[in-house]
N, C-alpha and C. Protein backbone atom coordinates (compact mmCIF):
# COMPACT_ATOMS: atom_id res chain seq x y z
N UNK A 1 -23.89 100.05 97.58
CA UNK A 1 -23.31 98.75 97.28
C UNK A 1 -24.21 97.98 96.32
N UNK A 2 -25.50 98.12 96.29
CA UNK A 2 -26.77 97.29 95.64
C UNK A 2 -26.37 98.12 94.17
N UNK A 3 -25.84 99.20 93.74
CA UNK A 3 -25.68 100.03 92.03
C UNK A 3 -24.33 99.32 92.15
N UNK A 4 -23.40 98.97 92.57
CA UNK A 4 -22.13 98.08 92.13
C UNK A 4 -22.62 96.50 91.90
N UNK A 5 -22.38 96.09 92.69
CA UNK A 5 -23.32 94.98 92.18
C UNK A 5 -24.12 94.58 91.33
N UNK A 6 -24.97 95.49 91.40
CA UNK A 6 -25.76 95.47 89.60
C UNK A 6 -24.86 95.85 88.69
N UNK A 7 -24.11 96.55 88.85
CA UNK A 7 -22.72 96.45 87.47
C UNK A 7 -21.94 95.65 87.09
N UNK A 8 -21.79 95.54 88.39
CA UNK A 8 -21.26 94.19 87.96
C UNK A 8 -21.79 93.03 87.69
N UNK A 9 -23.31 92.56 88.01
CA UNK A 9 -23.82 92.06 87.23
C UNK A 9 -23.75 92.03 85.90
N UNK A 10 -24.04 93.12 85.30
CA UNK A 10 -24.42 93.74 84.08
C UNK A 10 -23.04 94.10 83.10
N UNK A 11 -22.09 94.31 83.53
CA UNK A 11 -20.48 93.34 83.23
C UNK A 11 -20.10 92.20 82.86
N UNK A 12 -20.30 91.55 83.15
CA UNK A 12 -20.38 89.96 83.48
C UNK A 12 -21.11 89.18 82.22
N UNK A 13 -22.54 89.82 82.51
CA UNK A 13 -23.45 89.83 81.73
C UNK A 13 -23.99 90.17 79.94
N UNK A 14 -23.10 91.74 79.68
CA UNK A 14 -22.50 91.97 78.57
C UNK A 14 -20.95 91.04 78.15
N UNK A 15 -19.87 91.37 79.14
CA UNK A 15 -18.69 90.75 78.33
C UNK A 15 -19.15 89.35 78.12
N UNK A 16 -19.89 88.71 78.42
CA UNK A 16 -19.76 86.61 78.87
C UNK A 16 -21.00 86.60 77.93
N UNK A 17 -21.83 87.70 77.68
CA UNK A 17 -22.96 86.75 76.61
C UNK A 17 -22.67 86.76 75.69
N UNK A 18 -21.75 87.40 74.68
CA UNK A 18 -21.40 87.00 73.26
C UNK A 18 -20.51 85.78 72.95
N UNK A 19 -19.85 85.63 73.88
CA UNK A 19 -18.41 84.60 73.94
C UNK A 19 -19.39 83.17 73.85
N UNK A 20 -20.65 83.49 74.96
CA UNK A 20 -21.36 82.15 75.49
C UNK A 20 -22.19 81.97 74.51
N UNK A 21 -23.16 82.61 73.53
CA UNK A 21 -23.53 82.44 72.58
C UNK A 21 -23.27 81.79 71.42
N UNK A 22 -22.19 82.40 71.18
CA UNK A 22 -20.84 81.83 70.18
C UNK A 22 -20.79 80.78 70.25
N UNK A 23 -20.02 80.11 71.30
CA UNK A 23 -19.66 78.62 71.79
C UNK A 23 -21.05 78.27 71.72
N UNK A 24 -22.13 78.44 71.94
CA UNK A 24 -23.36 77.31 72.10
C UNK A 24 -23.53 77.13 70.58
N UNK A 25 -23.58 78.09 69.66
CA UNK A 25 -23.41 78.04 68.33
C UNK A 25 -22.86 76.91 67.78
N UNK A 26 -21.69 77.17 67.83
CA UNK A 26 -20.55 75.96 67.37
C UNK A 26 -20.84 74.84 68.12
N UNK A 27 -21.09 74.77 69.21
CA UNK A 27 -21.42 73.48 69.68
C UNK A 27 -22.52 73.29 70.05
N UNK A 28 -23.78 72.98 69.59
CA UNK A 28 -25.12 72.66 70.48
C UNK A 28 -25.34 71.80 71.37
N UNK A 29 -24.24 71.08 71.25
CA UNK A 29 -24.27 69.80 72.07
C UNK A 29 -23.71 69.84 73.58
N UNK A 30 -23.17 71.13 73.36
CA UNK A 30 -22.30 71.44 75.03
C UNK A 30 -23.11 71.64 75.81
N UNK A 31 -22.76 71.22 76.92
CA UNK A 31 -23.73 71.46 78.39
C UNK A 31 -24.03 73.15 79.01
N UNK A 32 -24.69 73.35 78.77
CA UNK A 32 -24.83 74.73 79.55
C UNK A 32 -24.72 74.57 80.86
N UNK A 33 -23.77 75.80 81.32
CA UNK A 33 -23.29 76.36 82.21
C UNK A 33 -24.28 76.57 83.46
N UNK A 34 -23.98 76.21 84.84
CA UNK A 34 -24.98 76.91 85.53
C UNK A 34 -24.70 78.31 85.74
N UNK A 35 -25.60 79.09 86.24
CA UNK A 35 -24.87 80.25 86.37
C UNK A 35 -24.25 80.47 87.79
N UNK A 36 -23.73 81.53 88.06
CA UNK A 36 -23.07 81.92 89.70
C UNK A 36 -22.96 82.95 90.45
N UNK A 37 -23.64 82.99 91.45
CA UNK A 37 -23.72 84.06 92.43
C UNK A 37 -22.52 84.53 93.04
N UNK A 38 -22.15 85.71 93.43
CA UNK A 38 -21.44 86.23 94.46
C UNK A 38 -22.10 87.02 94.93
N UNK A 39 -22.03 87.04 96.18
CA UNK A 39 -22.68 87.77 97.16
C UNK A 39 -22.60 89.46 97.31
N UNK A 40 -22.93 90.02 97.74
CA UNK A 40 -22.37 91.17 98.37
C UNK A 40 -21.32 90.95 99.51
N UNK A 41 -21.62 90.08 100.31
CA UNK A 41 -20.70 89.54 101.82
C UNK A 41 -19.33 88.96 101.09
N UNK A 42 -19.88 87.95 100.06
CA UNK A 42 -18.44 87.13 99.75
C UNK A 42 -17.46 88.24 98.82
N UNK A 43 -17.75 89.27 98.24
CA UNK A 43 -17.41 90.30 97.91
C UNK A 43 -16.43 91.15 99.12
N UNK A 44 -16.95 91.22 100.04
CA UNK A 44 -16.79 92.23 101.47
C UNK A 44 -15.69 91.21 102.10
N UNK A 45 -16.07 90.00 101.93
CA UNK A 45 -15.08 88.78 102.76
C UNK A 45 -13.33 88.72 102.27
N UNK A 46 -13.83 89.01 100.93
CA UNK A 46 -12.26 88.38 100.47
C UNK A 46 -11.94 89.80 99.99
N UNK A 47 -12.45 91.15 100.17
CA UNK A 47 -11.71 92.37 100.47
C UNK A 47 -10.90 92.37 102.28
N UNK A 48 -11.35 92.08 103.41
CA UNK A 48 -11.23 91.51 104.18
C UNK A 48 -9.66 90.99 104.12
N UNK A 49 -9.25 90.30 103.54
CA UNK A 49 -8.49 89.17 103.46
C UNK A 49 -7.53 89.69 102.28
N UNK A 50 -7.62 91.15 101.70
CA UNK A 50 -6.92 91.60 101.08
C UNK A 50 -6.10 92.61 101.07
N UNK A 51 -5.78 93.22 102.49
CA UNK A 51 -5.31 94.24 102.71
C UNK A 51 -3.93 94.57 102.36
N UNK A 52 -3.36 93.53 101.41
CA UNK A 52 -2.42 93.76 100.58
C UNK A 52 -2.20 93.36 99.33
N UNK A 53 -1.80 94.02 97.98
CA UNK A 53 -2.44 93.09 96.60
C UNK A 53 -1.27 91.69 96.40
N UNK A 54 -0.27 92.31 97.28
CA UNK A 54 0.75 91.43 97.16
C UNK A 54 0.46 89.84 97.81
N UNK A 55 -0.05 89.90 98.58
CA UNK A 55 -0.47 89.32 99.51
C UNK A 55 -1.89 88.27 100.25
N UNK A 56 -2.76 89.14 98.98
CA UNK A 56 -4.11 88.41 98.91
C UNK A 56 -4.36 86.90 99.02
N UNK A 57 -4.54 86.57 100.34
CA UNK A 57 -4.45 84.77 100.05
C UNK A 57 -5.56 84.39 99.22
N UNK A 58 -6.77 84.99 98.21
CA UNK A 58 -7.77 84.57 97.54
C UNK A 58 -7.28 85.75 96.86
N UNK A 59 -7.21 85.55 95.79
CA UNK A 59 -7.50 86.53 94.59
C UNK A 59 -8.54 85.98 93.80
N UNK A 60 -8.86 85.09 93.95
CA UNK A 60 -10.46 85.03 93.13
C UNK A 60 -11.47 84.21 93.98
N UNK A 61 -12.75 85.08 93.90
CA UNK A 61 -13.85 84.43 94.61
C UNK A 61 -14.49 83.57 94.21
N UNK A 62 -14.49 83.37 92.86
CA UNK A 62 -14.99 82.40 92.06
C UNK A 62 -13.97 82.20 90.78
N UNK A 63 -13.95 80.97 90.21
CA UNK A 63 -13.64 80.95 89.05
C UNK A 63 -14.69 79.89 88.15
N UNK A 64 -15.36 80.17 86.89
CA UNK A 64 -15.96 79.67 86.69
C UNK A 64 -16.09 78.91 85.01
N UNK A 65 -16.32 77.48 84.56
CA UNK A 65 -16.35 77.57 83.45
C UNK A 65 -17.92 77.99 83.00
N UNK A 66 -17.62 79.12 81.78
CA UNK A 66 -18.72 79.98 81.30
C UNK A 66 -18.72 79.56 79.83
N UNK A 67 -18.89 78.16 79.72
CA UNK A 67 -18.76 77.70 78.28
C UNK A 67 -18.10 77.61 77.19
N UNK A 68 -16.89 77.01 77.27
CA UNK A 68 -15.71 77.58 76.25
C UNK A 68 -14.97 78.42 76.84
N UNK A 69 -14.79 79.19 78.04
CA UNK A 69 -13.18 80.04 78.43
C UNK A 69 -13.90 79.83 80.39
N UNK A 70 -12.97 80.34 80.78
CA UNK A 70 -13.05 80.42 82.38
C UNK A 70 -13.53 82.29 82.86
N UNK A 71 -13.80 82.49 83.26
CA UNK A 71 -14.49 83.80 83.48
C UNK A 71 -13.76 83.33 85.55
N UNK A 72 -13.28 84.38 86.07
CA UNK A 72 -13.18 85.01 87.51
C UNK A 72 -13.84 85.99 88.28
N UNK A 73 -14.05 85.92 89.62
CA UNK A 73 -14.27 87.44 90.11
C UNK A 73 -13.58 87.45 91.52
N UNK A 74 -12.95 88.32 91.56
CA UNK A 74 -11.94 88.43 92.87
C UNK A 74 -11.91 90.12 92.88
N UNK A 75 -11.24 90.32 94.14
CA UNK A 75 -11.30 92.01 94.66
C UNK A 75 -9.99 91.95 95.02
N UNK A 76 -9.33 93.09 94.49
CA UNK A 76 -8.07 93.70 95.15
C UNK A 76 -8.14 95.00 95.79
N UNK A 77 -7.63 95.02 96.50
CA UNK A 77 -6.94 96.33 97.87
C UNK A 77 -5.60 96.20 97.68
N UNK A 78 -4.98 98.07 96.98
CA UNK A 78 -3.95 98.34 97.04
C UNK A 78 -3.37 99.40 97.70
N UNK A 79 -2.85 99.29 98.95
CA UNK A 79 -2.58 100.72 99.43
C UNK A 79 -1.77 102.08 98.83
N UNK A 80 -1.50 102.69 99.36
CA UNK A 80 -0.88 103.82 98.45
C UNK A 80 0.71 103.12 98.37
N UNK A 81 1.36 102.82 99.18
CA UNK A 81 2.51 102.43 99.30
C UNK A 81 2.36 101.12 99.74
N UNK A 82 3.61 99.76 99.41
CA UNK A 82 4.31 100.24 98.89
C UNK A 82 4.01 100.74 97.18
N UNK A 83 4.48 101.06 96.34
CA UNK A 83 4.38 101.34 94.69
C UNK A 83 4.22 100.44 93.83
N UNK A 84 3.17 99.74 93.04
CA UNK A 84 2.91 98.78 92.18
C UNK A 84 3.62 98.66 91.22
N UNK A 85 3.56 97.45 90.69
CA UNK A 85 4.62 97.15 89.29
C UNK A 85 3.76 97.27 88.37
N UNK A 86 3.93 97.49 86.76
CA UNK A 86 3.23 97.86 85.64
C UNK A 86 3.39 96.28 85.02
N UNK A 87 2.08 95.58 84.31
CA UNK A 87 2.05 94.34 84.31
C UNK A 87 1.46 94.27 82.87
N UNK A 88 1.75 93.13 82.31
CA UNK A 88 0.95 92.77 80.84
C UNK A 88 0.85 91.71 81.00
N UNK A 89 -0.84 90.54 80.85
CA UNK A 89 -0.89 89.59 81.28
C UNK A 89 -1.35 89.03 79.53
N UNK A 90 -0.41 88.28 79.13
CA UNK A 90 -0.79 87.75 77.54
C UNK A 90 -1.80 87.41 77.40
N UNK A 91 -2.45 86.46 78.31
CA UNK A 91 -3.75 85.52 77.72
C UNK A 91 -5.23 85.99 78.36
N UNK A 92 -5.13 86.83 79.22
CA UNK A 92 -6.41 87.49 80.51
C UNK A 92 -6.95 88.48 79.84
N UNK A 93 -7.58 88.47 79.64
CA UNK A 93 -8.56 90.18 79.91
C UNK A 93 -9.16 90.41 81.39
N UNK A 94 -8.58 91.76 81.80
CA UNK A 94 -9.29 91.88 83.11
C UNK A 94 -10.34 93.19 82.52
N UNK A 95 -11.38 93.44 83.95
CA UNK A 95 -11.99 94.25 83.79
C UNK A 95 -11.80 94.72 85.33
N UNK A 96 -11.93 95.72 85.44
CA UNK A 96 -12.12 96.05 86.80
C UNK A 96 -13.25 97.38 87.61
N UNK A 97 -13.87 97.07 88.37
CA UNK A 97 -14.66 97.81 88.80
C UNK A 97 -13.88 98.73 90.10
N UNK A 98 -13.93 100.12 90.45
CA UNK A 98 -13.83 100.19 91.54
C UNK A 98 -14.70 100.81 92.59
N UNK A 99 -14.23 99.95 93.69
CA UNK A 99 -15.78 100.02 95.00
C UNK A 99 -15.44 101.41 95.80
N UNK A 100 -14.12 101.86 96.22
CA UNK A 100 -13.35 102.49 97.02
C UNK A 100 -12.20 102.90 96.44
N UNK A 101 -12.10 104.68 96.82
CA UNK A 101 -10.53 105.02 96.71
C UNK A 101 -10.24 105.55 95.10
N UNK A 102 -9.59 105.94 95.08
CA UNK A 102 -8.78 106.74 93.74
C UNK A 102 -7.38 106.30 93.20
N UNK A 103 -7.39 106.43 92.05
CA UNK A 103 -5.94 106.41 91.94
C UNK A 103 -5.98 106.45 90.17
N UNK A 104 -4.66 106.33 89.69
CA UNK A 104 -4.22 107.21 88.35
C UNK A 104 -3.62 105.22 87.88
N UNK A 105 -4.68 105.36 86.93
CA UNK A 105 -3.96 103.90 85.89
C UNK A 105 -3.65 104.30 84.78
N UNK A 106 -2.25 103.80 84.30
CA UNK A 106 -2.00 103.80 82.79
C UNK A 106 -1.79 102.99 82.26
N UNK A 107 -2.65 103.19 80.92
CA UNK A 107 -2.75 101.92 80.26
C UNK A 107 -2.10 102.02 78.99
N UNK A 108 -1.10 100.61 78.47
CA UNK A 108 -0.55 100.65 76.71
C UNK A 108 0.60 101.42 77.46
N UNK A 109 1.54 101.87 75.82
CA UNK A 109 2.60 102.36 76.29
C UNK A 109 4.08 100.49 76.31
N UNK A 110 4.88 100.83 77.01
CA UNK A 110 5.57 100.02 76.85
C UNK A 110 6.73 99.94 78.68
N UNK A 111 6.46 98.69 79.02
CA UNK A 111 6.98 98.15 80.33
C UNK A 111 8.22 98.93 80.29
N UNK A 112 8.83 99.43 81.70
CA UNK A 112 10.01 99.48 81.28
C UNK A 112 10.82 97.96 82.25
N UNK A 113 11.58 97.78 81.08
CA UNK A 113 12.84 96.40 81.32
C UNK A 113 11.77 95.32 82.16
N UNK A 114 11.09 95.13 81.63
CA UNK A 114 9.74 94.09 81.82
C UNK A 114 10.25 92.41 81.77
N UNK A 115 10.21 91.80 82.80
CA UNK A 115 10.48 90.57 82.68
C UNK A 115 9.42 89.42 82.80
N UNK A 116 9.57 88.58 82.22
CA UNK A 116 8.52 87.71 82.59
C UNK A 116 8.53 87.34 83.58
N UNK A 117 6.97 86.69 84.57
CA UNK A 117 7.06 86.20 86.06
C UNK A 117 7.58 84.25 85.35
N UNK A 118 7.92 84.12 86.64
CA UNK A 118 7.70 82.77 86.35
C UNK A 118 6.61 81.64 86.56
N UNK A 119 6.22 80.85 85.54
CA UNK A 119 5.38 79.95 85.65
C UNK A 119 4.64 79.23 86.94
N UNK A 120 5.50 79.57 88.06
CA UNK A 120 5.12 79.20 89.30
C UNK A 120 4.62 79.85 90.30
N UNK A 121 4.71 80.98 89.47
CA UNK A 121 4.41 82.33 90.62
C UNK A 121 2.78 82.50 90.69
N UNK A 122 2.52 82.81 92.41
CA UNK A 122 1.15 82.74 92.59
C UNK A 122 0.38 83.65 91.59
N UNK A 123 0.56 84.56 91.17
CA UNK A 123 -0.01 85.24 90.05
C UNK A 123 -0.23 84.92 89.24
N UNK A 124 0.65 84.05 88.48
CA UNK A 124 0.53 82.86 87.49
C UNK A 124 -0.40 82.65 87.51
N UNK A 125 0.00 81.17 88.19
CA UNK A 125 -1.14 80.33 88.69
C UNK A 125 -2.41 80.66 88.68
N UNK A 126 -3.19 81.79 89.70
CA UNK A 126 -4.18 81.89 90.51
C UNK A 126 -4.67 83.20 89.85
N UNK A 127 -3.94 84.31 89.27
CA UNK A 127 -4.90 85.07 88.75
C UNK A 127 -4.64 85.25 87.22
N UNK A 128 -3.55 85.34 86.67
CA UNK A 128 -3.81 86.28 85.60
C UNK A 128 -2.80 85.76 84.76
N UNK A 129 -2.25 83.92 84.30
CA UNK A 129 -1.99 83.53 83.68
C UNK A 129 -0.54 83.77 83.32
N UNK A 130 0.22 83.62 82.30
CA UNK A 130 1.25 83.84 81.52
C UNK A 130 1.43 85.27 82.06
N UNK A 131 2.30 86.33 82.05
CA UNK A 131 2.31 87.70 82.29
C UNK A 131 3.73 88.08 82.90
N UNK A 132 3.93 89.28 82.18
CA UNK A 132 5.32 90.11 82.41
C UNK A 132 5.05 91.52 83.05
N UNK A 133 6.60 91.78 84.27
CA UNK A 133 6.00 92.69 84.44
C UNK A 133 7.55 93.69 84.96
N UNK A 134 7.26 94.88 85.25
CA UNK A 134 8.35 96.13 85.35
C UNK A 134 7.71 96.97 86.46
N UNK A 135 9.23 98.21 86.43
CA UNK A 135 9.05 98.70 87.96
C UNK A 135 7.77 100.08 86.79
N UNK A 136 7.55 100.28 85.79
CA UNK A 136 6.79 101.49 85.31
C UNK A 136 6.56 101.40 84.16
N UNK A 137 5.70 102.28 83.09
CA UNK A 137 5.56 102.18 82.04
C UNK A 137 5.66 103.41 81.21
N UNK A 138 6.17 103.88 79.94
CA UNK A 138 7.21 104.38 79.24
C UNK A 138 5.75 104.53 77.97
N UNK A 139 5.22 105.89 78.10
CA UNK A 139 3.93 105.93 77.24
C UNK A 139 2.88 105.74 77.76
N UNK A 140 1.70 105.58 77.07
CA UNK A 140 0.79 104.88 77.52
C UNK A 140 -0.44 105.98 78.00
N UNK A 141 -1.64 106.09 78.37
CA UNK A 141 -2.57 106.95 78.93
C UNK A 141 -2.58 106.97 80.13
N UNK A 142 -3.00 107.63 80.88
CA UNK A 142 -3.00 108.19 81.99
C UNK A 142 -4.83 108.47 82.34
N UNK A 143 -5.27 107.98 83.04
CA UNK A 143 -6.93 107.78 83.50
C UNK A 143 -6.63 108.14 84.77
N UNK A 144 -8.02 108.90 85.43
CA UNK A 144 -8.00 108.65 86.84
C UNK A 144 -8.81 107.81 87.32
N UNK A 145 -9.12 106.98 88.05
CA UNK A 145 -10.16 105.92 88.08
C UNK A 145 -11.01 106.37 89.96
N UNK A 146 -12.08 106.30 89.83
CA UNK A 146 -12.56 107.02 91.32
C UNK A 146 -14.01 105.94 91.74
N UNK A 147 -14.22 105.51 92.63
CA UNK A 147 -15.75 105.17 93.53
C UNK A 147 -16.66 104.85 91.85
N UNK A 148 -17.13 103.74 91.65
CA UNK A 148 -18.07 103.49 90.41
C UNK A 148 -17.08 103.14 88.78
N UNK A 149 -16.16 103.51 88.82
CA UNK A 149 -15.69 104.08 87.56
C UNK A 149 -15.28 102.18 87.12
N UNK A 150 -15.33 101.66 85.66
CA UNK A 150 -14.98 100.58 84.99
C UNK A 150 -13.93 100.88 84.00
N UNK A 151 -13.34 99.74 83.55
CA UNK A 151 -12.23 100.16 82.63
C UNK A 151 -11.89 98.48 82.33
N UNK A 152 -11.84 98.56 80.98
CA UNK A 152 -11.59 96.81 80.45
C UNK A 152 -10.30 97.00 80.18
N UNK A 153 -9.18 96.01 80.66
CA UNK A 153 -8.06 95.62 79.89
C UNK A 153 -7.32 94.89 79.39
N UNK A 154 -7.64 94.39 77.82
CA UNK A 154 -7.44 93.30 76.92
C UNK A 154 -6.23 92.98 77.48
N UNK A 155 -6.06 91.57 77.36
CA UNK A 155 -5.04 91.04 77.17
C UNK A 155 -4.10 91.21 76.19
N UNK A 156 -2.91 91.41 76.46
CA UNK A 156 -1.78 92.28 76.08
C UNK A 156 -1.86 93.65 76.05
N UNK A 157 -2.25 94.13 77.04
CA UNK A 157 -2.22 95.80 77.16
C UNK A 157 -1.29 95.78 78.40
N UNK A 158 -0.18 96.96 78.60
CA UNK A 158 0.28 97.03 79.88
C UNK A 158 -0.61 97.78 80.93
N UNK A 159 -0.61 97.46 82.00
CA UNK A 159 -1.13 98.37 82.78
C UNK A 159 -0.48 98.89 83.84
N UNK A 160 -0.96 100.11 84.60
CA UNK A 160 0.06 100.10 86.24
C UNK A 160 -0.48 101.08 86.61
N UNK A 161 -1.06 101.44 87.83
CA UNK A 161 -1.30 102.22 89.20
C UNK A 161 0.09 103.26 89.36
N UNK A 162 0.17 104.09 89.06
CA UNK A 162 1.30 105.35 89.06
C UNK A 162 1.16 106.04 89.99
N UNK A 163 -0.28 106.14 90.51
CA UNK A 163 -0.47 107.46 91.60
C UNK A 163 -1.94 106.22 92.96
N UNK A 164 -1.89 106.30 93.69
CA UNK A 164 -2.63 106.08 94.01
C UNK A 164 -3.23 106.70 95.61
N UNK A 165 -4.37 107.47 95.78
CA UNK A 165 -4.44 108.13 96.47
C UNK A 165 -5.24 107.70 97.81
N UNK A 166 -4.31 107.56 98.92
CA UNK A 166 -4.73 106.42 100.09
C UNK A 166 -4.96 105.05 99.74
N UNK A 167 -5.87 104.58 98.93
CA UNK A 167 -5.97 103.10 98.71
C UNK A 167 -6.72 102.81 97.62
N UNK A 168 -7.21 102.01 96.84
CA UNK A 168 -7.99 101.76 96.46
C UNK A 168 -8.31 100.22 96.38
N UNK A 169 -9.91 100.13 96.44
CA UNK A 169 -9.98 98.67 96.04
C UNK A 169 -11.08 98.53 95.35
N UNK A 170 -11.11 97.26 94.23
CA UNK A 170 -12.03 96.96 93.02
C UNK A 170 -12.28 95.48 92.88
N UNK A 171 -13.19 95.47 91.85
CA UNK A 171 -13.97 94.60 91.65
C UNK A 171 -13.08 93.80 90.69
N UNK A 172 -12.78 92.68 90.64
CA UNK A 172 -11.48 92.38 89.05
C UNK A 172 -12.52 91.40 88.77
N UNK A 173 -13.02 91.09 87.21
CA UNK A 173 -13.57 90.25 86.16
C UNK A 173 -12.13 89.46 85.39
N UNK A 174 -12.12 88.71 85.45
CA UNK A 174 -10.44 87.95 84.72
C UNK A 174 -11.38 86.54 83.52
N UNK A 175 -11.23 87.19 82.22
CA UNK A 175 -11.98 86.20 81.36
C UNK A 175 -10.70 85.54 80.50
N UNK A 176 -10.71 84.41 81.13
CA UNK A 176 -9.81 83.19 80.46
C UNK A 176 -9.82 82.25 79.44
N UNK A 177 -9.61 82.63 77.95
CA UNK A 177 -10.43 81.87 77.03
C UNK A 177 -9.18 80.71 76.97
N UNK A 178 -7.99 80.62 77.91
CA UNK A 178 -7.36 79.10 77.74
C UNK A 178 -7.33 78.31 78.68
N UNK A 179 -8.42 79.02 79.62
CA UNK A 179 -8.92 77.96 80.34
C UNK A 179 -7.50 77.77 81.52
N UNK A 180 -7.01 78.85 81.36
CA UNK A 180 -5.30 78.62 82.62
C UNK A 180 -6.05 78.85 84.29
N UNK A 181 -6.91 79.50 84.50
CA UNK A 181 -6.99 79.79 85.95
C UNK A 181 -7.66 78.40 86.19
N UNK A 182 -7.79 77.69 87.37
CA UNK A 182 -8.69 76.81 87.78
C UNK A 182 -9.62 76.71 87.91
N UNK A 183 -10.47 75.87 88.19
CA UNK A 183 -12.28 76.56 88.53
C UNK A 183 -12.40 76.55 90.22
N UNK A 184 -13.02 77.55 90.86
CA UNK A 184 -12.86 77.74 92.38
C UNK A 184 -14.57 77.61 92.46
């Protein structure tokens, strides 16, 4: 658990220092950011509290302003069943780490009959902004993702869980440069 953690440190740490640099650039005058801990426990807590992705009453453990965009960290648990929807979130980049479990993501490619969520929907809201989504995706790569493994996915890429073997659950990074998630 102490080599995840440091990755995710070190995640965090690479994607958020160029963005944060940047912005101090252009603005010298902006307040620097404190920085923010998550625990190992508060990590373990709100997996806990996630034993469904549908369902997660916290999808983010933190949300934070990181100088110019909002940066997240929340954990999802998805069981094998029921079958995930394939999603494209316009304005998010996620990253995701995973702690536990296997499963087959594909990424790009094209939604099939993809609708937008609506503006009110807890997903919206609380994790991952503006975003459309379908029962699969039509193209696209095919990864297996296993225990350690990372994978960044820009905003406007589709993604979706096709296979997933018993469960898996990960680490999600959600970097918000319009500032849509809240600060937690």
């Amino acid at each position: 658990m102490k080599s995840t953690l440091g990755m995710v440190a070190l995640l965090v740490a690479a994607f958020g220092a160029a963005p944060y640099a940047m912005a101090q650039q252009a603005n010298s005058s902006s307040k620097t950011p404190a920085a923010t801990y998550v625990s190992a426990a508060d990590v373990q807590n709100n997996l806990k509290g996630s034993t469904d992705a549908a369902t997660n009453p916290n999808p983010n453990i933190r949300v934070v302003d990181a100088g110019g965009y909002n940066i997240a960290v929340g954990t999802l648990h998805r069981p094998e069943t029921p079958p995930g929807v394939a999603a494209v979130h316009h304005k998010v980049t996620k990253v995701y780490h995973v702690l536990d479990g296997s499963a087959t993501l594909v990424t790009g490619g094209t939604i099939v009959d993809a609708k937008e969520r609506p503006a009110d929907t807890k997903s919206v809201r609380l994790e991952d902004g503006p975003s459309a989504s379908g029962p699969s995706i039509r193209g696209g790569v095919s990864q297996q993702l296993k225990a350690g493994d990372v994978v960044v996915i820009p905003a406007g890429v589709p993604h979706w869980f096709s296979k997933i073997d018993g469960s898996i659950s990960y680490l999600v990074v959600r970097f918000d440069p319009n500032r849509i998630l809240a600060l937690k």
